[in-house]
N, C-alpha and C. Protein backbone atom coordinates (compact mmCIF):
# COMPACT_ATOMS: atom_id res chain seq x y z
N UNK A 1 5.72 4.61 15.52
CA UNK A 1 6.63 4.84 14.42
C UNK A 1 7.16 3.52 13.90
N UNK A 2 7.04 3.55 12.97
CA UNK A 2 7.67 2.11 12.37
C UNK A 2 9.11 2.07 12.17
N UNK A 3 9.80 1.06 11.85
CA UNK A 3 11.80 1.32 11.77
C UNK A 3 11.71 0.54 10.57
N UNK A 4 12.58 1.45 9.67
CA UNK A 4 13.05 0.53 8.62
C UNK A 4 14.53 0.59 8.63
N UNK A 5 14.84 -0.25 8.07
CA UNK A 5 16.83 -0.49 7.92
C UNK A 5 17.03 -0.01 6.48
N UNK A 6 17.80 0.72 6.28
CA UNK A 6 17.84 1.17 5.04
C UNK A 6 19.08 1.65 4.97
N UNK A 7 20.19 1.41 4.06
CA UNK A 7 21.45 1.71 3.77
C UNK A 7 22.03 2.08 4.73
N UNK A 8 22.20 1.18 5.63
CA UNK A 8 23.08 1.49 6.89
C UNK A 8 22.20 2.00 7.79
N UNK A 9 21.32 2.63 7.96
CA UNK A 9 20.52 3.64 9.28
C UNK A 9 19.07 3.34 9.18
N UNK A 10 18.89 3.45 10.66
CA UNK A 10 17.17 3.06 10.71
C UNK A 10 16.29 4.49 10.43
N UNK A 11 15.21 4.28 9.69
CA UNK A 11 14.64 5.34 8.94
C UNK A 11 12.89 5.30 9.69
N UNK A 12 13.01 6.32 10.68
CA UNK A 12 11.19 6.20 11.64
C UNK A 12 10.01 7.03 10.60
N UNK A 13 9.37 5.67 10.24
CA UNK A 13 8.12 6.44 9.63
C UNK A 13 6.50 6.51 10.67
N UNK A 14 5.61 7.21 10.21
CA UNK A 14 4.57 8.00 11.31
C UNK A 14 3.54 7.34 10.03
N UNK A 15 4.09 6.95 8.85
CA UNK A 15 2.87 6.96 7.96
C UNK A 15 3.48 6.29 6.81
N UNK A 16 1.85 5.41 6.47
CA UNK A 16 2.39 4.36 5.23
C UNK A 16 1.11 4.53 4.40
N UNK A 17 1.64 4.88 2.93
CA UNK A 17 0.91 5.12 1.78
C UNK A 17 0.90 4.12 0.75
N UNK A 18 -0.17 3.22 0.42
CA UNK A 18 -0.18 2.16 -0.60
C UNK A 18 -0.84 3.00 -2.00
N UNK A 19 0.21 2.73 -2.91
CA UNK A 19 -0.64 3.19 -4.41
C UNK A 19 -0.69 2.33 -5.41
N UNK A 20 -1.24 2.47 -6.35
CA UNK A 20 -1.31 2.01 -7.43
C UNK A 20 -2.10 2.69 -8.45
N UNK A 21 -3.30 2.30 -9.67
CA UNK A 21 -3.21 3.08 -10.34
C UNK A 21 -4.67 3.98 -9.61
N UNK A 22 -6.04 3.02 -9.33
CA UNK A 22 -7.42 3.69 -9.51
C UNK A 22 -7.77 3.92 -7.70
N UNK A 23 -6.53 3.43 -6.95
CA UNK A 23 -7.07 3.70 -5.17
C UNK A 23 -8.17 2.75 -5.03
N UNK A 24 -8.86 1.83 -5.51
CA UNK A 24 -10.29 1.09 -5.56
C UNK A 24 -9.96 -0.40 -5.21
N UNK A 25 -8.93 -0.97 -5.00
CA UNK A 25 -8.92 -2.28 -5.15
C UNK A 25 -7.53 -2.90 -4.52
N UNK A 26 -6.12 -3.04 -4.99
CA UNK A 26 -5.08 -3.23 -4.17
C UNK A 26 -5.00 -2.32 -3.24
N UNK A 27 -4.61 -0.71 -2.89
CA UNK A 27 -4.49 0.15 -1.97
C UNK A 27 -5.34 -0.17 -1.02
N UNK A 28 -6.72 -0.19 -1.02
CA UNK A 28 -7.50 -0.47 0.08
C UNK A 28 -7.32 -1.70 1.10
N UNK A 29 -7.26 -2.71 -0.09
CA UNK A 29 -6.95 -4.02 1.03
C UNK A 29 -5.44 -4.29 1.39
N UNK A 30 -4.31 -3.45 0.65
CA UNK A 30 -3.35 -3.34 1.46
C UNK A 30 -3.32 -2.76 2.85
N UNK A 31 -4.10 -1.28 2.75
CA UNK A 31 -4.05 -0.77 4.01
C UNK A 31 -5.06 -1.71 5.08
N UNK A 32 -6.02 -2.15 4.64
CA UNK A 32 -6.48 -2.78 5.85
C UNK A 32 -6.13 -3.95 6.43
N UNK A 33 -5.45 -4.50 5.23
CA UNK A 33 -4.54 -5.47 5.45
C UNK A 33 -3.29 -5.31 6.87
N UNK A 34 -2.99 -4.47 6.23
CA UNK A 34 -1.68 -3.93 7.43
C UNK A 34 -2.24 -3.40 8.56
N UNK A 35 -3.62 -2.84 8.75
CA UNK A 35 -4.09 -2.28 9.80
C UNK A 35 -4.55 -3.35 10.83
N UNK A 36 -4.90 -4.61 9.68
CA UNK A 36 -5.23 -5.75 10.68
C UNK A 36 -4.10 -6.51 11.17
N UNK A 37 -3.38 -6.60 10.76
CA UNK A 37 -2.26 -7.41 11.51
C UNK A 37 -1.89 -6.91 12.56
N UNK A 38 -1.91 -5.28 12.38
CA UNK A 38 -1.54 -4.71 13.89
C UNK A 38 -0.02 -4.26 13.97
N UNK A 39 0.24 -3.35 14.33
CA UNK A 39 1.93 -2.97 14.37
C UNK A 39 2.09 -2.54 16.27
N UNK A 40 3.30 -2.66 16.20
CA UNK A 40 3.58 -2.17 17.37
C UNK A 40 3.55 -1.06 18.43
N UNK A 41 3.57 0.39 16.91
CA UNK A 41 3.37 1.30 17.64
C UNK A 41 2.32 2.09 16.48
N UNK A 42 1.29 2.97 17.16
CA UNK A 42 0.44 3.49 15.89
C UNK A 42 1.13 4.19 14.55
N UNK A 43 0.87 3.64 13.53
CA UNK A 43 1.14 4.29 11.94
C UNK A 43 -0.23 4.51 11.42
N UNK A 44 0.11 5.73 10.92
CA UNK A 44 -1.05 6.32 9.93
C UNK A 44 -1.01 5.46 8.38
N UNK A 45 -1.96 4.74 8.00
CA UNK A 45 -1.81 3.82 6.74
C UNK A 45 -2.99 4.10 6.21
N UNK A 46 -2.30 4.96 4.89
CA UNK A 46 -3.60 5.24 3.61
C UNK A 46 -3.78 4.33 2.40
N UNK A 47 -4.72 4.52 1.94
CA UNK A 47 -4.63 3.87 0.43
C UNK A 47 -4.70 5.30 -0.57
N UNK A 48 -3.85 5.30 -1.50
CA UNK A 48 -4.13 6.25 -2.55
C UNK A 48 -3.96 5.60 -3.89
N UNK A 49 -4.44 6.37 -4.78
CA UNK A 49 -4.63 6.23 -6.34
C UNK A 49 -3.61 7.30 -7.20
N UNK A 50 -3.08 7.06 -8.51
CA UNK A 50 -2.75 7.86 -8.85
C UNK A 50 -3.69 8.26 -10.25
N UNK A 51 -4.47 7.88 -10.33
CA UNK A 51 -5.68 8.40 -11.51
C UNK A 51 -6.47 8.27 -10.58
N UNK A 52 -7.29 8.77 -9.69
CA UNK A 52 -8.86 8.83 -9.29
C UNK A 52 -9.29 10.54 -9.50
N UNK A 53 -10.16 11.08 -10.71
CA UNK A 53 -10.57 11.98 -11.33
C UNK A 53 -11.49 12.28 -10.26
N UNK A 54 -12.19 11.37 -9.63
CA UNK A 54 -13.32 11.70 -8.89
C UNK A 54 -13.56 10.45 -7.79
N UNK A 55 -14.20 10.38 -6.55
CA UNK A 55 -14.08 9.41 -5.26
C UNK A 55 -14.87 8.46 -6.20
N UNK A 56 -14.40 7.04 -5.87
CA UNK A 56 -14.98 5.95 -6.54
C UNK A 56 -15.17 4.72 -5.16
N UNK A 57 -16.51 4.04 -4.82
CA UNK A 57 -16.30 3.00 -3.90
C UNK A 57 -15.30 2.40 -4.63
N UNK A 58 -15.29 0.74 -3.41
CA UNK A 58 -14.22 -0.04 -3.56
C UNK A 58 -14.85 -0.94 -4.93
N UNK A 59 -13.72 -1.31 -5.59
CA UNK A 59 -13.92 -2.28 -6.13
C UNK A 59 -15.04 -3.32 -5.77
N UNK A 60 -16.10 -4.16 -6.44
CA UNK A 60 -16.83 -4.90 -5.54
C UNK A 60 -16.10 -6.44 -4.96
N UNK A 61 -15.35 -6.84 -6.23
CA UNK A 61 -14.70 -8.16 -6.19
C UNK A 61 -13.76 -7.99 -5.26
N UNK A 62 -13.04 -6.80 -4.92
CA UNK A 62 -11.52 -6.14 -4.19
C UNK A 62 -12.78 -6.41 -2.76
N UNK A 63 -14.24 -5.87 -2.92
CA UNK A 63 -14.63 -5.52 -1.55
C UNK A 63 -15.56 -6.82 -0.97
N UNK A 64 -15.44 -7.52 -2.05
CA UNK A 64 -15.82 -9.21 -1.32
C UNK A 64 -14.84 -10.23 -0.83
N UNK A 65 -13.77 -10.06 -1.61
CA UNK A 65 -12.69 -10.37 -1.04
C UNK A 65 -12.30 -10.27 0.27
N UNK A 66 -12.12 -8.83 0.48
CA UNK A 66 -12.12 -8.40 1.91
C UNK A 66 -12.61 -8.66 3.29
N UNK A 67 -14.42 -8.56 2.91
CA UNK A 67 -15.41 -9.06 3.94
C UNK A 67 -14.85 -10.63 4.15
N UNK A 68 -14.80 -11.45 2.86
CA UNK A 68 -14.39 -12.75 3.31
C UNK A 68 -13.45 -13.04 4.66
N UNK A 69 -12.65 -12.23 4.19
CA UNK A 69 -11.46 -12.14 5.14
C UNK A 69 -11.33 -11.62 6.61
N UNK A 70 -12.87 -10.73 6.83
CA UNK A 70 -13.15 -10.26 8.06
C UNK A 70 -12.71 -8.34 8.03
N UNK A 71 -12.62 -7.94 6.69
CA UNK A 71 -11.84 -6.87 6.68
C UNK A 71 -12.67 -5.93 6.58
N UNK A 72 -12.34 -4.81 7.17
CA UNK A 72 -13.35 -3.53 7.09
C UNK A 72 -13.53 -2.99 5.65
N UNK A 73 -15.32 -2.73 5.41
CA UNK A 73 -15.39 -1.76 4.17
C UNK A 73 -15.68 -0.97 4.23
N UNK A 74 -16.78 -0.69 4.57
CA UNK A 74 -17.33 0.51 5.31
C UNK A 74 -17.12 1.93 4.68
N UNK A 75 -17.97 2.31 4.15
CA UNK A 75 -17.79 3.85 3.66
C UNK A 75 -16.64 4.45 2.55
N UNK A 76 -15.48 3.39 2.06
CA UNK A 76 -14.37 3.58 1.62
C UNK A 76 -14.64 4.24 0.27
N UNK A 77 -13.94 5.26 -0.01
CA UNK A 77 -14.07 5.77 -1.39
C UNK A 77 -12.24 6.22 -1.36
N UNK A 78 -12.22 6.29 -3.21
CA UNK A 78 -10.83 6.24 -3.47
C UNK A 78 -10.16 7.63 -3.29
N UNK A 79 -8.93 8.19 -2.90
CA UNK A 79 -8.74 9.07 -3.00
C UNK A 79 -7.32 9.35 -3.67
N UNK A 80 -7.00 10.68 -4.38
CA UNK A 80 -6.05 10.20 -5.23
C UNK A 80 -4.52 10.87 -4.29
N UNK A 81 -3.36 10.40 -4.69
CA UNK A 81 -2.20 10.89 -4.07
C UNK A 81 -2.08 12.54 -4.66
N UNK A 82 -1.53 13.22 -3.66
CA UNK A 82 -1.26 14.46 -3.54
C UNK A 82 0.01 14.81 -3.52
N UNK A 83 1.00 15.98 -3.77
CA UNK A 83 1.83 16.62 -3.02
C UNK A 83 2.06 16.36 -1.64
N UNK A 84 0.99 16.85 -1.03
CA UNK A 84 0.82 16.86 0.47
C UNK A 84 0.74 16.17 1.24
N UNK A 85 0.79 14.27 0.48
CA UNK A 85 1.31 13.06 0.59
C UNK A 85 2.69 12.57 1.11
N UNK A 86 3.33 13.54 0.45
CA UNK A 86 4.92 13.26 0.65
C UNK A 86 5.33 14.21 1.64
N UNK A 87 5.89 13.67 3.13
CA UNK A 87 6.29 13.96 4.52
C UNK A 87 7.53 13.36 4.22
N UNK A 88 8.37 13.81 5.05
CA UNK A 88 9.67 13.00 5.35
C UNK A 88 9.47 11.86 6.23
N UNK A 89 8.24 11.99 7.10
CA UNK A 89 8.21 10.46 7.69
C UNK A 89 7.30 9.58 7.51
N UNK A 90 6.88 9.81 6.02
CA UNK A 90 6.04 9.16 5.02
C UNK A 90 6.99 8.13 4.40
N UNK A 91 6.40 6.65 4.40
CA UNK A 91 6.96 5.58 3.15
C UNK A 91 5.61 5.28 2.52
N UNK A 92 6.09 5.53 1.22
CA UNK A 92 4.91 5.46 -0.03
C UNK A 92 5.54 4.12 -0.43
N UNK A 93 4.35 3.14 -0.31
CA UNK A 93 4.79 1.44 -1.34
C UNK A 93 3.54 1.44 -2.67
N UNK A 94 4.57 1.35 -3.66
CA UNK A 94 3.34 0.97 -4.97
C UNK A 94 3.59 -0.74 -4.90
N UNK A 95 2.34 -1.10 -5.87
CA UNK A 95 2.37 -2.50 -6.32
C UNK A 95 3.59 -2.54 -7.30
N UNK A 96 3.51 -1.82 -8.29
CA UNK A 96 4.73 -2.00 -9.38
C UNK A 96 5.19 -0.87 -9.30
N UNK A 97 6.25 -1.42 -10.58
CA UNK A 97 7.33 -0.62 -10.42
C UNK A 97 7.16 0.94 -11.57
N UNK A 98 6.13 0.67 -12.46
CA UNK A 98 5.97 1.61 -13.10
C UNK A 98 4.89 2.71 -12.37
N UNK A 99 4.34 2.17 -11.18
CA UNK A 99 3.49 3.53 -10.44
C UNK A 99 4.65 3.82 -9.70
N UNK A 100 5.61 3.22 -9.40
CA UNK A 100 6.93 3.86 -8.86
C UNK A 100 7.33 5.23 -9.25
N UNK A 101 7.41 4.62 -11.00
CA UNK A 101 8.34 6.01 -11.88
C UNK A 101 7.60 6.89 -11.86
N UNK A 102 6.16 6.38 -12.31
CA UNK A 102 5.09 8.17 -12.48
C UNK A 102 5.03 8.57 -11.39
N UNK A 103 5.27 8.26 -9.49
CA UNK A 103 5.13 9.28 -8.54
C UNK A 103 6.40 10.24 -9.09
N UNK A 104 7.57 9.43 -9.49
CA UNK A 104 8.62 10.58 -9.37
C UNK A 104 8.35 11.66 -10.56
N UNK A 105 7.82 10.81 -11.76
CA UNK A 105 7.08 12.21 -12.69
C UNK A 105 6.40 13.10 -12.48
N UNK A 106 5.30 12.79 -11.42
CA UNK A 106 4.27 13.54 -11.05
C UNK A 106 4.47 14.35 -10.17
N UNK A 107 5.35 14.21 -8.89
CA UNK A 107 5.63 14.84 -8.26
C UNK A 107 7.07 15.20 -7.63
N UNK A 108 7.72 16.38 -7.81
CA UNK A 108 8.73 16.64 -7.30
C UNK A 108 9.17 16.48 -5.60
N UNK A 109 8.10 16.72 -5.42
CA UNK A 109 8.40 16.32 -3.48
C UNK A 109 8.93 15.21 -3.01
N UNK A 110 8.77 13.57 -4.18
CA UNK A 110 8.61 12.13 -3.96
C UNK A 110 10.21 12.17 -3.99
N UNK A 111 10.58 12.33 -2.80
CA UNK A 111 12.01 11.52 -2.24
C UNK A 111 12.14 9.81 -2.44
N UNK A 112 13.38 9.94 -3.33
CA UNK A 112 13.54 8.31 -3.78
C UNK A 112 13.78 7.48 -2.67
N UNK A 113 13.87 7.49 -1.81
CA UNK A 113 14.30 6.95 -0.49
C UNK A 113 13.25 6.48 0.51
N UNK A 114 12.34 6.82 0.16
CA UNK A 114 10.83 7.26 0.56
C UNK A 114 10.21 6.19 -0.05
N UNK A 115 10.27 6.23 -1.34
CA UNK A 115 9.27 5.65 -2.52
C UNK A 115 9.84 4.18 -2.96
N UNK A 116 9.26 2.89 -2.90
CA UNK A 116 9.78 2.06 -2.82
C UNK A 116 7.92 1.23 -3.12
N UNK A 117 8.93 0.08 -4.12
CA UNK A 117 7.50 -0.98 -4.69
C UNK A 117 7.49 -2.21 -3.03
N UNK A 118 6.50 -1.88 -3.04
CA UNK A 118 5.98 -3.00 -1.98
C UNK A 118 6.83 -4.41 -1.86
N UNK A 119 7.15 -5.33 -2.79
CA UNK A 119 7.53 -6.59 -3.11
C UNK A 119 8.92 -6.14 -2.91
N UNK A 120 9.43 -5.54 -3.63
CA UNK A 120 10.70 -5.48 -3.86
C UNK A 120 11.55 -4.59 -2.01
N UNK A 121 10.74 -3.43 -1.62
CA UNK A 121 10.98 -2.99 -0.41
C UNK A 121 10.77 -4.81 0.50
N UNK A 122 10.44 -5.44 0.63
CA UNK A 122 10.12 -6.65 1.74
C UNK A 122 10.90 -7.82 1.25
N UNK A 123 11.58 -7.83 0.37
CA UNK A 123 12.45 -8.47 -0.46
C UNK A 123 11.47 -9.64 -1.28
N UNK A 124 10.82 -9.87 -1.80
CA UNK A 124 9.35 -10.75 -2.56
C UNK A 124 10.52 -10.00 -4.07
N UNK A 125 10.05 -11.20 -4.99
CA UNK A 125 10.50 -11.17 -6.23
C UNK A 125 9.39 -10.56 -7.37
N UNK A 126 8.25 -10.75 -6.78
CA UNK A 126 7.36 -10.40 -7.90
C UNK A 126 6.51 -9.20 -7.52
N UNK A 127 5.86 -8.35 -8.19
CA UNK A 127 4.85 -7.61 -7.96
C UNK A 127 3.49 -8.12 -7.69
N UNK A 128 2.79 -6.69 -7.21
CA UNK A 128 1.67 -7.16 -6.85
C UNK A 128 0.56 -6.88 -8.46
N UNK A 129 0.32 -7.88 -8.77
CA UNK A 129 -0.39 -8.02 -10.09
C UNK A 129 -2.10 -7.61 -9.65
N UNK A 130 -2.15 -6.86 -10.70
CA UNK A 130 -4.12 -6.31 -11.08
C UNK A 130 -5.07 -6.90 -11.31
N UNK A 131 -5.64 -7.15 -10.48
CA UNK A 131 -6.33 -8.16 -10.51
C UNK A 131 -7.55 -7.52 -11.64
N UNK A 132 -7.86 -6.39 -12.34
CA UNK A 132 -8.94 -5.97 -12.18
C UNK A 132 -9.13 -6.60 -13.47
N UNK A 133 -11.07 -6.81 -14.09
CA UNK A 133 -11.38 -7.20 -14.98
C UNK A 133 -11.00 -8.81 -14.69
N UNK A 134 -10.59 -9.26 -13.88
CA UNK A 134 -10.48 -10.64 -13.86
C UNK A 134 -11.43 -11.23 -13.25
N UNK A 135 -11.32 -12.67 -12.30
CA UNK A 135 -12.50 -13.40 -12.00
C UNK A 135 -12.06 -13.28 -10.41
N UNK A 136 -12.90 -13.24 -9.50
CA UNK A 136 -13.12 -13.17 -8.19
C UNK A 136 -11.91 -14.42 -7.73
N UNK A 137 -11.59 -15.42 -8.17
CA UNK A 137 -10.20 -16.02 -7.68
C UNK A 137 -9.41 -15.08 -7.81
N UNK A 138 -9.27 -14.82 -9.08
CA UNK A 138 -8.03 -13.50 -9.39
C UNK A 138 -7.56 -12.57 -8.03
N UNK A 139 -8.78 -11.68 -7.65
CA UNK A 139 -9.24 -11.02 -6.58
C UNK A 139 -8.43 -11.87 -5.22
N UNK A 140 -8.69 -12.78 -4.87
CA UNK A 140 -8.77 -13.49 -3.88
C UNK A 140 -6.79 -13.80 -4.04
N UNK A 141 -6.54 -14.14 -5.15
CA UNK A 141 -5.18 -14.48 -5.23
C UNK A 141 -4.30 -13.19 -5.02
N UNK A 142 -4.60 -12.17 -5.74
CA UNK A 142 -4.40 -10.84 -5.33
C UNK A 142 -3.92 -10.42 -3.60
N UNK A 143 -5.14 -10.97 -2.88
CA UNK A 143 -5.14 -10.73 -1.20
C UNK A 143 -3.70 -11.58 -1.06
N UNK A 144 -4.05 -12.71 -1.37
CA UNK A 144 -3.01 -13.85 -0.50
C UNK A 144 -1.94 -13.39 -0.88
N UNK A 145 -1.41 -12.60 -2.36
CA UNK A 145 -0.20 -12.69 -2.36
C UNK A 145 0.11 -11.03 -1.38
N UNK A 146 -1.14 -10.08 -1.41
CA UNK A 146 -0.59 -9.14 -0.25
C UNK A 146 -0.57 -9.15 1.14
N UNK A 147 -1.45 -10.26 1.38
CA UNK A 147 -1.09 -10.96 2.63
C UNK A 147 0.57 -11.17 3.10
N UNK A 148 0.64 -12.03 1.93
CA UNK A 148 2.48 -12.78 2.22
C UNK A 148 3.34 -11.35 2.58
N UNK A 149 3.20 -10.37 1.66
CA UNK A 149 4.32 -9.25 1.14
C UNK A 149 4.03 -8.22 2.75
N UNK A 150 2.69 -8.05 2.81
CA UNK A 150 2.77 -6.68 4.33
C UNK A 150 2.75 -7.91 5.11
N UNK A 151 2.75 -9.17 5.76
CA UNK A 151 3.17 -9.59 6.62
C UNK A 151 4.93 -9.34 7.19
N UNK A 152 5.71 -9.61 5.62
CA UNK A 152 6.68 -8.92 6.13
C UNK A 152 6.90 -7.68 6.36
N UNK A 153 6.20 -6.97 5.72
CA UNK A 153 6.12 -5.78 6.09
C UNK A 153 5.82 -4.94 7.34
N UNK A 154 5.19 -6.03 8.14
CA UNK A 154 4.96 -5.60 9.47
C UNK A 154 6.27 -5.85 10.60
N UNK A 155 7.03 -7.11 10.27
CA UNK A 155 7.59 -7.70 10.59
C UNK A 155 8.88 -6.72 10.22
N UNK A 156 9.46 -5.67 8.91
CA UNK A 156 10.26 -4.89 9.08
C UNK A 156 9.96 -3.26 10.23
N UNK A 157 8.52 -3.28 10.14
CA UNK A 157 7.87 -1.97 10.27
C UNK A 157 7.98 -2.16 12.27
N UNK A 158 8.14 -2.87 12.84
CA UNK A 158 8.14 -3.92 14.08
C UNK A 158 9.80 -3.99 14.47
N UNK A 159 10.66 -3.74 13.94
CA UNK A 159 11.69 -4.04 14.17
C UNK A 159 12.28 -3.48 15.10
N UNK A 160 12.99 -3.38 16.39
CA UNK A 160 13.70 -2.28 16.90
C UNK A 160 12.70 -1.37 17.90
N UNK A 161 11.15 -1.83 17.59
CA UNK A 161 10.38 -1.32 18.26
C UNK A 161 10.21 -1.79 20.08
């Protein structure tokens, strides 16, 4: 279970959901991102999409990136966020802040307390920017800056443990 500090009280999550818009490219290497660093005690860590119409592999530039890095690809296809997403001991992190607002449009279940932008939950000033349509640095700059952001993230998720 991971511990977060949150308005006074520690809040145990079982499961961590990365979104953004297509599930193909940030979500994936967030979650494996965080899966590689390793946490203290087992968390369930997905990647979801909030537009994937239909399963899409990874990004290729998102999935060269990755290998560079030693990161699993393997079989990955996108899948999109659900209802059945949102648990009470679910924390959902988007890259920005506007896949923030459309979970709460889209779904009534998405407890604000719950739902929190990646950067801003780890205290980081900026979002995590799209790399997509850009050039394989882009990609690569993309990682490093989600490197920086779930490092702390592990480092809150670790706390108290």
């Amino acid at each position: 279970m991971g511990v977060t500090y949150s308005g006074g009280m520690y809040k145990l999550y079982n499961r961590i959901i990365f979104v953004a818009e297509s599930g193909d490219c940030r979500e994936p290497m967030a979650a494996a991102i965080l899966a590689d660093i390793g946490l203290m005690r087992p968390i369930e860590i997905l990647p979801r999409g909030l537009v994937v119409l239909f399963p899409e592999p990874m990004n290729q530039k998102a999935e060269a990136v990755m290998i560079n890095n030693g990161l699993p690809t393997e079989g990955y296809m996108s899948s999109p966020l659900t209802a059945e997403d949102f648990k009470e001991d679910t924390l959902v992190l988007t890259m920005e802040e506007k896949q923030r607002q459309k979970i709460f449009e889209m779904f009534e279940e998405a407890v604000r307390a719950h739902v929190h932008v990646l950067t801003e939950f780890v205290g980081d000033e900026l979002e995590i920017v799209n790399p997509y349509g850009g050039t394989l640095q882009m990609y690569g700059l993309c990682y490093e800056t989600l490197l920086a952001s779930i490092r702390k993230l592990a480092n809150i998720l670790n706390k108290g443990e």
